[in-house]
Protein backbone atom coordinates (compact mmCIF):
# COMPACT_ATOMS: atom_id res chain seq x y z
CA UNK A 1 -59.31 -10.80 12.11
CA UNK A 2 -57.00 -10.57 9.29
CA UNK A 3 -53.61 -12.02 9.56
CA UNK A 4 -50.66 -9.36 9.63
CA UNK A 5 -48.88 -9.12 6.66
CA UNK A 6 -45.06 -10.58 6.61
CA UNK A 7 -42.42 -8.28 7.59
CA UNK A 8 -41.27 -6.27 5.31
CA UNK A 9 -38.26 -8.12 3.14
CA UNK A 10 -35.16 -6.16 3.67
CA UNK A 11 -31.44 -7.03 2.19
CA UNK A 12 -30.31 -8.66 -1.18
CA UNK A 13 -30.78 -12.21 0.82
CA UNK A 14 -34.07 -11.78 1.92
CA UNK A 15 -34.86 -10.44 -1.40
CA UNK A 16 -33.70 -13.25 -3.45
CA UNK A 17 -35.34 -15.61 -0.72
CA UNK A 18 -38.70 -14.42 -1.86
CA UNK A 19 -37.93 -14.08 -5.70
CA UNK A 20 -37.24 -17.73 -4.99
CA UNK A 21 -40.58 -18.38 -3.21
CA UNK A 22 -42.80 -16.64 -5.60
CA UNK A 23 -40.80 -19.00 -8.52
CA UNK A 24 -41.61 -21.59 -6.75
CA UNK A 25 -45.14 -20.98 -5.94
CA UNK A 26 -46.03 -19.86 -9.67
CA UNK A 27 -44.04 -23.61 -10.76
CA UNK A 28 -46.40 -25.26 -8.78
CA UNK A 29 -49.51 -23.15 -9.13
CA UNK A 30 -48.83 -24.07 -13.26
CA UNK A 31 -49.13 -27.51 -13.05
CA UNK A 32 -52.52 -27.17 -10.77
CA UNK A 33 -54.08 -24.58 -13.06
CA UNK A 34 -53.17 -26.52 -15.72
CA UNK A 35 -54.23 -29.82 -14.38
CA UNK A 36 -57.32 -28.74 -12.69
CA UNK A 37 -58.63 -25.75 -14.59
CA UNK A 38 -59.31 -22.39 -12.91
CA UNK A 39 -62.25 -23.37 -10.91
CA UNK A 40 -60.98 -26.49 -10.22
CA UNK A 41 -57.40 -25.26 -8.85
CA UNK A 42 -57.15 -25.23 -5.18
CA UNK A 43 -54.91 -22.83 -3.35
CA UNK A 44 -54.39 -24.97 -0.09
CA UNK A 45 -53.21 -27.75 -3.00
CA UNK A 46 -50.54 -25.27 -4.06
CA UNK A 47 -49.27 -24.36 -0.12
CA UNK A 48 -49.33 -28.00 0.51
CA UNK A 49 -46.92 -28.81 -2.15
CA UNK A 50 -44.56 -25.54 -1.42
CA UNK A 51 -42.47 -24.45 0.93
CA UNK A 52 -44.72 -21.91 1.92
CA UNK A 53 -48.41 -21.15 3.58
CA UNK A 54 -51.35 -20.18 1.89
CA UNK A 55 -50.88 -17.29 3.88
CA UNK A 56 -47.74 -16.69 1.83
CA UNK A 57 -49.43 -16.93 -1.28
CA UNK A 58 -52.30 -14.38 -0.44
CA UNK A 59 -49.75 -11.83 0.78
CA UNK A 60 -47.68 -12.65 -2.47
CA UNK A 61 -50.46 -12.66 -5.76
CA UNK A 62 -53.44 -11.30 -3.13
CA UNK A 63 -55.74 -14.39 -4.06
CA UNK A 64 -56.38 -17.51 -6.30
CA UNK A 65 -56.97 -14.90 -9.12
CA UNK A 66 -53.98 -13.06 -8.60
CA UNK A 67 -52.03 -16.47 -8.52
CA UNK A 68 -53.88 -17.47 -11.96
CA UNK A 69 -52.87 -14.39 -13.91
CA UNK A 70 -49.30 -14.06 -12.51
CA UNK A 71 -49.25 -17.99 -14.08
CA UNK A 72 -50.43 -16.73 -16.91
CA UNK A 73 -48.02 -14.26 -17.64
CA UNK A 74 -45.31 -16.63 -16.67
CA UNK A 75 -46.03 -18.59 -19.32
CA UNK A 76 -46.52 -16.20 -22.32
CA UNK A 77 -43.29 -14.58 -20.83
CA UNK A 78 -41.53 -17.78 -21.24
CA UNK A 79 -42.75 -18.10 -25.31
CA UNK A 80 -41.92 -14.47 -25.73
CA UNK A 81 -38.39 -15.08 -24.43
CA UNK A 82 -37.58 -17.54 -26.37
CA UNK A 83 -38.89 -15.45 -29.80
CA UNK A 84 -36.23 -12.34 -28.41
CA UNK A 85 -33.60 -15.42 -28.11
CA UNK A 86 -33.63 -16.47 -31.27
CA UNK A 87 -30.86 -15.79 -33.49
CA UNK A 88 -31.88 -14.30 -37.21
CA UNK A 89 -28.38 -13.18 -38.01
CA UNK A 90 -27.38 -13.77 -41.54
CA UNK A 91 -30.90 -15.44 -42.61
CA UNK A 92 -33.19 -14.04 -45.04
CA UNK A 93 -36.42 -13.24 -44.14
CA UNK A 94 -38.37 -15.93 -45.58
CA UNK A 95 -36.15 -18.41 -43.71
CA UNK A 96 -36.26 -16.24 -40.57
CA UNK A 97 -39.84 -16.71 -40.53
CA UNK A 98 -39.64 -20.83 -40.76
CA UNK A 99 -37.17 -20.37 -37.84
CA UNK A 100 -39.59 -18.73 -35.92
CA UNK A 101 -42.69 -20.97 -36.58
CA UNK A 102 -40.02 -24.10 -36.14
CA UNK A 103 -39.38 -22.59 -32.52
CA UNK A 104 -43.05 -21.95 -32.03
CA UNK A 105 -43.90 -25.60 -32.48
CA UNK A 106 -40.25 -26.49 -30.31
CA UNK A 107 -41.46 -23.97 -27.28
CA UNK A 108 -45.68 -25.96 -27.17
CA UNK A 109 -44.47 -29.53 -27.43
CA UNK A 110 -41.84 -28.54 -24.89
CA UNK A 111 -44.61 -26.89 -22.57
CA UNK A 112 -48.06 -28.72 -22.42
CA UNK A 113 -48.94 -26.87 -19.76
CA UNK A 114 -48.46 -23.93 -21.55
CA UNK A 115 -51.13 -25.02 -24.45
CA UNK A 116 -53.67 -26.17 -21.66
CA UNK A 117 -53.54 -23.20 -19.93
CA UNK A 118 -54.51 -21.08 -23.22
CA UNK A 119 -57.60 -23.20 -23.45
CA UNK A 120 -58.27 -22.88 -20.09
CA UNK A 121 -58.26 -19.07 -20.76
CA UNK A 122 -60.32 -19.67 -23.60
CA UNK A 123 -63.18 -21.27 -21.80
CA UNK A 124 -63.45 -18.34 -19.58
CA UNK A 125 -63.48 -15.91 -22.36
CA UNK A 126 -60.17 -14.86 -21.58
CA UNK A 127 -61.50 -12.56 -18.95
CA UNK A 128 -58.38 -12.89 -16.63
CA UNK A 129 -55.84 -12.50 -19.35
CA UNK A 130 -57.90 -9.11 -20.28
CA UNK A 131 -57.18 -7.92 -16.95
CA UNK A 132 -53.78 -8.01 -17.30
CA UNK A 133 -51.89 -4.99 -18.89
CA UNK A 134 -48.79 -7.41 -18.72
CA UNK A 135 -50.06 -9.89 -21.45
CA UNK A 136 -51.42 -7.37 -23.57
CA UNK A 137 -47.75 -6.05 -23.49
CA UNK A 138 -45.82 -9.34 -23.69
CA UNK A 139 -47.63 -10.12 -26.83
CA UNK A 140 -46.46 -6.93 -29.08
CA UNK A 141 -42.94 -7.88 -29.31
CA UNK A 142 -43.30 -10.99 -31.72
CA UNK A 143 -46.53 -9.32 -33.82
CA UNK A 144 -43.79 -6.57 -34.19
CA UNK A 145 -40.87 -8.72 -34.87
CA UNK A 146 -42.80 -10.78 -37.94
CA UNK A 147 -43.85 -7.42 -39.51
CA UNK A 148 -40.21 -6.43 -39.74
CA UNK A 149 -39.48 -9.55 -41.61
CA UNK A 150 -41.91 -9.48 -43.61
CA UNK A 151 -41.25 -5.86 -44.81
CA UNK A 152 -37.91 -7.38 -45.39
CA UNK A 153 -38.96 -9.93 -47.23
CA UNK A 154 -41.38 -7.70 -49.29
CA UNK A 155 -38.17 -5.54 -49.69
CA UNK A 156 -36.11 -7.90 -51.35
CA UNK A 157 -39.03 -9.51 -53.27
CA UNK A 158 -39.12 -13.34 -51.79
CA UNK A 159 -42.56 -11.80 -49.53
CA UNK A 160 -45.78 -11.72 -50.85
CA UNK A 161 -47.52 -8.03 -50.74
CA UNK A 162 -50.26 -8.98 -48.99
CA UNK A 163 -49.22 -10.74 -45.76
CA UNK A 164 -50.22 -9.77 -42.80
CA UNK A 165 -48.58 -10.49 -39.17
CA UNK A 166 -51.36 -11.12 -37.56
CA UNK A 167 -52.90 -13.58 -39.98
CA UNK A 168 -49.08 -15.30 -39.98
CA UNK A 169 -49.08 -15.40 -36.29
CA UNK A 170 -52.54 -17.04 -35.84
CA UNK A 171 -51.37 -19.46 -38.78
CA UNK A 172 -47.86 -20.16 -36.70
CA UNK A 173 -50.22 -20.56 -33.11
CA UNK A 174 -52.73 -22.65 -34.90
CA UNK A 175 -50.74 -25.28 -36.03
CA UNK A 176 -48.26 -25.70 -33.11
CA UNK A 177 -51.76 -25.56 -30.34
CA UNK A 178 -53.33 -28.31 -32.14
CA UNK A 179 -50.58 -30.59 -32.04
CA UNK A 180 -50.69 -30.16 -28.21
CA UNK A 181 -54.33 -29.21 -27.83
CA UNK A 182 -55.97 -31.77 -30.09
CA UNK A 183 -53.14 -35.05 -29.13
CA UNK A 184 -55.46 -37.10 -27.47
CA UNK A 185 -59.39 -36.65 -29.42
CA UNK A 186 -56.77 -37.06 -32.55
CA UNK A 187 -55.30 -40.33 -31.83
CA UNK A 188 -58.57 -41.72 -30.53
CA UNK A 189 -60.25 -40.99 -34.29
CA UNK A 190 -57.33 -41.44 -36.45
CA UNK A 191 -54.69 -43.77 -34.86
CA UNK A 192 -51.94 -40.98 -34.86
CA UNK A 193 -49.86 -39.35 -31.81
CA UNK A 194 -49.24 -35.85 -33.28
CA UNK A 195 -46.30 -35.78 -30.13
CA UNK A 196 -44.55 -38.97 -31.56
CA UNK A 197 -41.20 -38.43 -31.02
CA UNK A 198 -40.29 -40.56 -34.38
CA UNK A 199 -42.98 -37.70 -36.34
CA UNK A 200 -42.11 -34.56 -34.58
CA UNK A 201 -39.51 -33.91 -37.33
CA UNK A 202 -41.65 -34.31 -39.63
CA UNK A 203 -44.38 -31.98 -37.99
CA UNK A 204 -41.67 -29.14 -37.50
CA UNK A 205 -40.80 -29.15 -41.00
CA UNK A 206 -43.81 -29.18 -42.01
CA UNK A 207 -45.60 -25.95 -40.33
CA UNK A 208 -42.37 -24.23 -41.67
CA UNK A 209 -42.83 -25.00 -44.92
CA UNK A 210 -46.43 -23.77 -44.86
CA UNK A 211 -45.45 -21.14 -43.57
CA UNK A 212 -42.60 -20.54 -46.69
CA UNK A 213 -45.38 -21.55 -48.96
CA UNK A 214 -47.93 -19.13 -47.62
CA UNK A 215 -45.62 -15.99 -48.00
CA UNK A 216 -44.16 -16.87 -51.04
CA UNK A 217 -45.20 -14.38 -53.79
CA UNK A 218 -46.88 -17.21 -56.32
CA UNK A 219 -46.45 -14.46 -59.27
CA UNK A 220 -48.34 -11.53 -61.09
């Protein structure tokens, strides 16, 4: 027989007692999704290290599935955040874009887990994140706000014509993943840790100034 669902949560307390348990939940279920893969993740791993049952956790996200995409969101939510935090005032456009690929890089060394997860995803064809309406809306804000820049820039000449947000964006995402991504297989072949706190720096600089470089009309 199927266990009776939790009474229903009534009151600003009880409310905020189960934003907090879901928070909680989703902090934990990140670091097992991330450490362990999908397949690998184990929901009675996640109750076990909460303050809450597995029961909980079924009644919360409805299943391990459930749990996985709400993590998923969480974590592009938390990116996307910190893109509509960012403060542009008084910068031109070309330097509001090396702002936002220097926070890019900032936000994925900051968030490992964020970066594993995204392969994870990638491994299972990003089914799960296709399933989610969420995602597909979380991502339109930052495609939208490097198209505005770079009509300003394109506006006040120091854009290129041709850019195009998308290929910017997967330029920006490329760059920060793989120093996360790729840490490890790259220090192995070539003696260097891309997460070097001496280097990083040098590493933020630089995916801004490819980025500069890229959009930068080169002439006629």
């Amino acid at each position: 027989m199927q266990d009776p669902a939790p009474p229903a949560v009534r009151g600003p307390g009880r409310a905020r007692d189960a934003a907090r348990t879901r928070a909680e939940i989703i902090e934990v279920a990140t670091r097992e999704f991330a450490e362990q893969g999908y397949t690998g993740a184990r929901v009675d791993r996640i109750a076990e290290r909460t303050r809450t049952t597995k029961r909980m956790i079924y009644y919360y996200f409805g299943g391990k599935e459930g749990l996985y995409v709400a993590v998923l969101e969480h974590a592009y939510a938390g990116i996307r955040q910190s893109e509509r935090d960012l403060d542009l005032t008084g910068l031109r456009p070309i330097e509001a874009m090396r702002r936002l690929a220097e926070l890019t890089y900032d936000h994925h060394v900051a968030h490992p887990e964020f970066i594993r997860l995204v392969s994870i995803e990638n491994i299972h064809r990003a089914e799960h994140l296709a399933s989610s309406e969420t995602l597909r809306n979380l991502n339109m804000p930052v495609t939208d706000l490097i198209a505005g820049l770079l009509a300003d820039g394109r506006a006040d000449g120091t854009v290129r014509a041709d850019a195009d947000p998308l290929d910017v964006h997967m330029v920006i995402s490329a760059y920060c993943v793989f120093a996360v991504a790729n840490r490890h297989t790259f220090d192995a072949l070539f003696g260097r840790d891309l997460l070097d706190p001496a280097r990083r720096g040098h590493y933020r600089t630089l995916v801004g100034d490819l980025v500069v470089r890229y959009l930068t009309p080169t002439g006629p």
